[in-house]
Protein backbone atom coordinates (compact mmCIF):
# COMPACT_ATOMS: atom_id res chain seq x y z
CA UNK A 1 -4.15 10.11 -5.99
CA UNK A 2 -7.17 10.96 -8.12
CA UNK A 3 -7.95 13.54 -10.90
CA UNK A 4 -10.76 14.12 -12.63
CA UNK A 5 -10.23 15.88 -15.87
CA UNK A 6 -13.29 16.96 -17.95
CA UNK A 7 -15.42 14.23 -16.94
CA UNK A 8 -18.86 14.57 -18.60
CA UNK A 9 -21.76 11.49 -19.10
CA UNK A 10 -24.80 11.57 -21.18
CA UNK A 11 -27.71 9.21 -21.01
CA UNK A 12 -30.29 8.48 -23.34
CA UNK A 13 -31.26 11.03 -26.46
CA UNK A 14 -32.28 14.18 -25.14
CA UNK A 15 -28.08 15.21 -24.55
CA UNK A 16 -28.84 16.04 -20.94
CA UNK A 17 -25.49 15.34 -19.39
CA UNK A 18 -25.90 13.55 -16.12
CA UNK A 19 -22.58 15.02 -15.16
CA UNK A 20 -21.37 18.29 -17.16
CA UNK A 21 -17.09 18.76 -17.56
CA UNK A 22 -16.46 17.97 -13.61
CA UNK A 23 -12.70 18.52 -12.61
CA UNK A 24 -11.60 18.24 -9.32
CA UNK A 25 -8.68 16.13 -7.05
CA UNK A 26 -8.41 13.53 -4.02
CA UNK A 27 -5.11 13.79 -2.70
CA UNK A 28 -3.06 11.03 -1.32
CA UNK A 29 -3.93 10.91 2.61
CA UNK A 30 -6.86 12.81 2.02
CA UNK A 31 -10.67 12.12 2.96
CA UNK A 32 -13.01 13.84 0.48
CA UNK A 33 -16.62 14.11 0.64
CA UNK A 34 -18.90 14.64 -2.41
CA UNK A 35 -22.35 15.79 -1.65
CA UNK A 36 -25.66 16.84 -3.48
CA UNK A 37 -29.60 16.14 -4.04
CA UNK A 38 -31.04 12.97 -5.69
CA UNK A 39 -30.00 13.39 -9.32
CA UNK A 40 -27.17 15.69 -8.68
CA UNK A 41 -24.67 13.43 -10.54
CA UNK A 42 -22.78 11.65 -7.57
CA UNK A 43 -23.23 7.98 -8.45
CA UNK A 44 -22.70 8.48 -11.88
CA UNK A 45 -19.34 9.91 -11.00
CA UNK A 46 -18.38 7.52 -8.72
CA UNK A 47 -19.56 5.00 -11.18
CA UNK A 48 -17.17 6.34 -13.87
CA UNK A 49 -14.18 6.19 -11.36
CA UNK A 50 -14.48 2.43 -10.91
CA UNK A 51 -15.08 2.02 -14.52
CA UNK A 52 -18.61 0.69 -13.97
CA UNK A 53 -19.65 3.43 -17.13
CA UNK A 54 -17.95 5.08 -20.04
CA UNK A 55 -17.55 8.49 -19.86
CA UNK A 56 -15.96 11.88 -22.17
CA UNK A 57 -13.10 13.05 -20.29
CA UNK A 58 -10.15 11.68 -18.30
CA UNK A 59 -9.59 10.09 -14.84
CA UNK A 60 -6.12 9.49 -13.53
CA UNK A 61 -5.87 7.52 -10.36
CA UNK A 62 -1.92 6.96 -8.49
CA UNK A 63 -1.05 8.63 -12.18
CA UNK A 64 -2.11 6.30 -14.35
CA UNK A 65 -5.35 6.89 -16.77
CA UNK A 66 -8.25 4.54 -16.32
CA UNK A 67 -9.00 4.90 -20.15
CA UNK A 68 -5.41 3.71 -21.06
CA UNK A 69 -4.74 1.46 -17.99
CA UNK A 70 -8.16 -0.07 -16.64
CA UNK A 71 -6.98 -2.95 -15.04
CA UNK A 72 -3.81 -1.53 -13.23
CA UNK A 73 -6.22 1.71 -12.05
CA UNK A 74 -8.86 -1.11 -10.66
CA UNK A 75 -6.03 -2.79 -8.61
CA UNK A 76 -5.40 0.38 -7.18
CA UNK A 77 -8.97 0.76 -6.23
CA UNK A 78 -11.77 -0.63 -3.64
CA UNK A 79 -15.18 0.04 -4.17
CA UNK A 80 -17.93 -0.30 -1.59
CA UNK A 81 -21.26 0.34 -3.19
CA UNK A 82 -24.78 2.04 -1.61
CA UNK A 83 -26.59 -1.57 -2.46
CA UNK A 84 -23.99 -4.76 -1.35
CA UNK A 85 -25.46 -6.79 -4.51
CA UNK A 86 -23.21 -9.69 -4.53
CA UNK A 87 -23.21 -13.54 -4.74
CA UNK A 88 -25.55 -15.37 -2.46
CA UNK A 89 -24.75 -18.48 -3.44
CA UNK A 90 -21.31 -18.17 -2.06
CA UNK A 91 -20.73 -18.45 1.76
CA UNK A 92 -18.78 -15.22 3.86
CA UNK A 93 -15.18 -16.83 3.44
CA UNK A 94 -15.67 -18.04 -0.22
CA UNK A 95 -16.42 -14.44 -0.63
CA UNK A 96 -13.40 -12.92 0.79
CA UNK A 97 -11.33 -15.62 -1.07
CA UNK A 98 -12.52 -15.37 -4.36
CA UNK A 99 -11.80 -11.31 -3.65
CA UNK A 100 -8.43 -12.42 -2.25
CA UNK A 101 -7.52 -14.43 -5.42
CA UNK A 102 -8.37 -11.87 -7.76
CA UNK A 103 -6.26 -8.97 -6.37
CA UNK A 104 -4.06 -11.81 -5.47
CA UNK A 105 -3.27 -11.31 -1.81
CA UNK A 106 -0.96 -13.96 -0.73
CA UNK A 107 -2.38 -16.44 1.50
CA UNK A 108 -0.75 -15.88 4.99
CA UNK A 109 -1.63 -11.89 4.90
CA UNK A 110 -5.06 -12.93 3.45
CA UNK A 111 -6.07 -15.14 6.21
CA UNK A 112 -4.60 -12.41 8.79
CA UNK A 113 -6.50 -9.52 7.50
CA UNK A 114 -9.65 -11.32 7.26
CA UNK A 115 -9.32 -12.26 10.36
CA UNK A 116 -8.82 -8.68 11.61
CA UNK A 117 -11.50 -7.09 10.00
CA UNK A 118 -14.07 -10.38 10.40
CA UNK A 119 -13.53 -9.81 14.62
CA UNK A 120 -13.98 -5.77 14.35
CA UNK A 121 -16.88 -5.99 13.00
CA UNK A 122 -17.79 -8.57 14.75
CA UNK A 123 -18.58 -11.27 11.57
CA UNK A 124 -16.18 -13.54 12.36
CA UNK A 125 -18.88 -16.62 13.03
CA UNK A 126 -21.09 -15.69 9.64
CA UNK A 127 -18.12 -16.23 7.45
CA UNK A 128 -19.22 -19.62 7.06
CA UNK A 129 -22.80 -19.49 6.40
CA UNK A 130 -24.57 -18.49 2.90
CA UNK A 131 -24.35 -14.13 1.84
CA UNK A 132 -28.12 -15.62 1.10
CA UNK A 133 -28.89 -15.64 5.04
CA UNK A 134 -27.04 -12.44 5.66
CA UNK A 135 -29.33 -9.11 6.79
CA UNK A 136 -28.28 -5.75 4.40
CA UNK A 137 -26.03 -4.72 7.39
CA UNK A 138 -24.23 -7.91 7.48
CA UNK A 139 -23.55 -8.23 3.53
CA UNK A 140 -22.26 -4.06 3.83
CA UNK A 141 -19.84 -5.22 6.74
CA UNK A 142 -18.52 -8.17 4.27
CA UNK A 143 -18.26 -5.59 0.86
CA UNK A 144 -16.43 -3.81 3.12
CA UNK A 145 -14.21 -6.59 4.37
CA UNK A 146 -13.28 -7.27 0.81
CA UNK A 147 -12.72 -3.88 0.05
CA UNK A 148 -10.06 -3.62 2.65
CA UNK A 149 -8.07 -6.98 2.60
CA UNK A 150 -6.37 -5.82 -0.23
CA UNK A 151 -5.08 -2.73 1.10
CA UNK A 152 -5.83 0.08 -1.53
CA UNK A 153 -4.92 3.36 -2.51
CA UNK A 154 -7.87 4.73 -3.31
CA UNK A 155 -11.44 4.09 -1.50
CA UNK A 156 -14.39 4.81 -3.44
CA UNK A 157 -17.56 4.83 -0.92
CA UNK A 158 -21.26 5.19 -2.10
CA UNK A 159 -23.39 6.04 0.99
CA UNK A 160 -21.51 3.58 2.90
CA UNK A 161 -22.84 3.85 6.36
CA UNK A 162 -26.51 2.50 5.38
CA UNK A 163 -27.28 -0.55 6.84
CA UNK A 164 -24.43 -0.18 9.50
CA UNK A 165 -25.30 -0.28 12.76
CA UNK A 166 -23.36 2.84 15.22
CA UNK A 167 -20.85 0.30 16.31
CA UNK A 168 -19.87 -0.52 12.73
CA UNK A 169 -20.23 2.95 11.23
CA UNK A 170 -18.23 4.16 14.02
CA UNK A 171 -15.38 1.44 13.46
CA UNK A 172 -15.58 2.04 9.60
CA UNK A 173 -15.04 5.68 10.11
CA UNK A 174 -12.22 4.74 12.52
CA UNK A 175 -10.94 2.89 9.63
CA UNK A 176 -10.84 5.43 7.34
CA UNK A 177 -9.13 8.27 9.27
CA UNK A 178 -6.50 5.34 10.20
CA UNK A 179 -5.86 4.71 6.35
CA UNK A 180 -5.53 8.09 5.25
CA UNK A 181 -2.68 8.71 7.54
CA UNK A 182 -1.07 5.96 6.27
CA UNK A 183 -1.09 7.42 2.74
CA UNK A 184 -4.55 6.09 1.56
CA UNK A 185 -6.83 8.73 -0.25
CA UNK A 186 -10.95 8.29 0.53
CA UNK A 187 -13.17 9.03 -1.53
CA UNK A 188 -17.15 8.96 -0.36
CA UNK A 189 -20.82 10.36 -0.87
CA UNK A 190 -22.94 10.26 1.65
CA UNK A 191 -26.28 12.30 2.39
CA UNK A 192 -25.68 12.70 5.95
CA UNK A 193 -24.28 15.92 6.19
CA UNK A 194 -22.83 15.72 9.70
CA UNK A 195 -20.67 12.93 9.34
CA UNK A 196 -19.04 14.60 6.42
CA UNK A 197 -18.60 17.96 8.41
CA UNK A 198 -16.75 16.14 10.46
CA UNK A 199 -14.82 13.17 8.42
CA UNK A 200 -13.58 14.93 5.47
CA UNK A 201 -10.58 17.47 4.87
CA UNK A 202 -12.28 18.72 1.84
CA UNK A 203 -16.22 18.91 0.42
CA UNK A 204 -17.09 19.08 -3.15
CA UNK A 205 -20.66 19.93 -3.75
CA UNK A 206 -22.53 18.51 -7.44
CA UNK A 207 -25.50 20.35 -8.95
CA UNK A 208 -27.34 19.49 -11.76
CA UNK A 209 -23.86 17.58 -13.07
CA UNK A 210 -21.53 20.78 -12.22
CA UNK A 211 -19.44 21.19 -9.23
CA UNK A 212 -20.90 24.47 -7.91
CA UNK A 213 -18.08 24.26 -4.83
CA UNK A 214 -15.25 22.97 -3.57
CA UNK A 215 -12.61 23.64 -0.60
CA UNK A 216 -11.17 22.37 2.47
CA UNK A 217 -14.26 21.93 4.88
CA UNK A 218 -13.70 24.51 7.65
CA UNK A 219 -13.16 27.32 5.04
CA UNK A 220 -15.99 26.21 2.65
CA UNK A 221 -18.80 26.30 5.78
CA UNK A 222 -17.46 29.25 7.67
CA UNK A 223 -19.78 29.70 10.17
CA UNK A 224 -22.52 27.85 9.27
CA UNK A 225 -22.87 24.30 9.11
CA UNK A 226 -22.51 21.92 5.55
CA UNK A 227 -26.61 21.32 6.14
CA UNK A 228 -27.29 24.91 6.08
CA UNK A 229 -24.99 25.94 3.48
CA UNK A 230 -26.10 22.74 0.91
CA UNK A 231 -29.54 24.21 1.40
CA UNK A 232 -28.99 27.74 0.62
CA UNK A 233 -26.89 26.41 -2.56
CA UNK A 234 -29.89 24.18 -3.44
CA UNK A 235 -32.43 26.78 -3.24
CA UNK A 236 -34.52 24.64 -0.27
C-alpha cells in the first residue's frame, strides 16, 4: 500500500539531510509504527508522504507515485496531524462538509458516517458550535472524524493520541485494528512506546534520518520490550 523508495530531505545550507535514502513498506492491512528521538526524521517523513514537502526519492502509495500522481495518491490518503490546526471560523459540521465535498463523499453515506463517528466519540452536540470554542482534544476527535468519513486506504497518524482522552484513544485504536482487517494499511508515529508494542504488526525505528531497524514487532523486541530496546539503539 505504501513504498518508500530512496526518500532523502535536506533543509537549509549546511546539506544535513533531515532524512538520509529511507526505504521501507506498509502493507495493505497492516499497522506500522515508526519510532525515534526528537529530530530523528519522523515528521519530515510523514510530511513527505502527504505531500506537505518535496523530497529526492520516490513514494508509491496503492501503486501509484505521488511525484507523478499527487492528487489521485492524496485521495487515497487521510492525514491526522500531531497539532489539529484547522479553521476556527468554521463550525464542527461545516468542517466535516467542506472535507466531505472535497473527497466528494456522496451525501446520504456522508451524513451516516458522520453521524457514526460524531456519537463514538461522543461529539455529536459540538458539531454545531465554532472549532474556535473547541478544547485541543475536541478539535483531534473532529481531524479525526474527517479523516475517516472518507474511508481511506492509507492512514497517516502523527502522534495521534495527544489530546485524547482514554475513552477516545481507546476507541481510535479500536478503529484502527477494525480498518486494517478490512484492507486499510496504518501508518503512525507515536512516542509512547507501549501502545506501539502492542498496536503495530511491524516497527521501523529512524536515527539521525536512517532507518537503523525494521521487522515485525515480536521478532524485532525479542525479549525485551520496544522502550528498552529504542534506548539501547539510542545510546540513553
Amino acid at each position: 500500500m505504501l513504498k518508500i523508495n530512496n526518500l532523502s530531505k535536506i533543509y537549509g545550507n549546511n546539506n544535513k539531510k533531515a532524512v538520509d535514502n529511507l526505504s521501507l513498506e506498509v502493507k495493505p492491512g497492516e499497522i506500522y509504527g515508526f519510532i525515534g528521538h526528537n529530530g530523528a526524521g519522523k515528521t519530515t517523513t510523514i510530511k513527505s508522504i502527504v505531500g506537505i514537502i518535496d523530497f529526492d526519492g520516490d513514494i508509491i502509495i496503492d501503486g501509484l507515485s505521488l511525484k507523478e500522481n499527487p492528487i489521485e495518491c492524496k485521495k487515497k490518503i487521510a492525514y491526522i496531524p500531531d497539532s489539529p490546526d484547522i479553521y476556527d471560523a468554521l463550525t464542527g459540521i461545516q468542517y466535516l462538509n467542506f472535507i466531505g465535498d472535497i473527497f466528494e463523499i456522496p451525501l446520504k453515506e456522508r451524513q451516516e458516517l458522520i453521524n457514526k463517528y460524531s456519537e463514538i466519540f461522543k461529539l455529536k452536540d459540538n458539531l454545531v458550535d465554532l472549532i474556535s470554542t473547541y478544547s485541543h482534544g475536541m478539535k483531534q476527535k473532529l481531524v479525526i472524524i474527517s479523516a475517516l468519513i472518507h474511508k481511506p486506504k492509507l492512514l497517516i497518524l502523527d502522534e495521534p493520541f495527544v489530546g485524547l482522552d482514554p475513552k477516545a484513544a481507546f476507541t481510535l485504536k479500536s478503529i484502527m485494528k477494525d480498518m486494517c482487517s478490512e484492507g486499510t494499511s496504518v501508518f503512525f508515529s507515536s512516542h509512547v512506546l507501549e501502545v506501539v508494542e502492542k498496536l503495530c504488526d511491524r516497527v521501523g525505528i529512524i536515527k539521525e534520518g536512517k532507518l537503523v531497524l525494521e521487522g515485525k514487532t515480536s521478532k524485532i523486541i525479542g525479549h525485551k520490550s520496544l522502550e528498552s530496546l529504542f534506548l539501547e539503539l539510542n545510546n540513553e
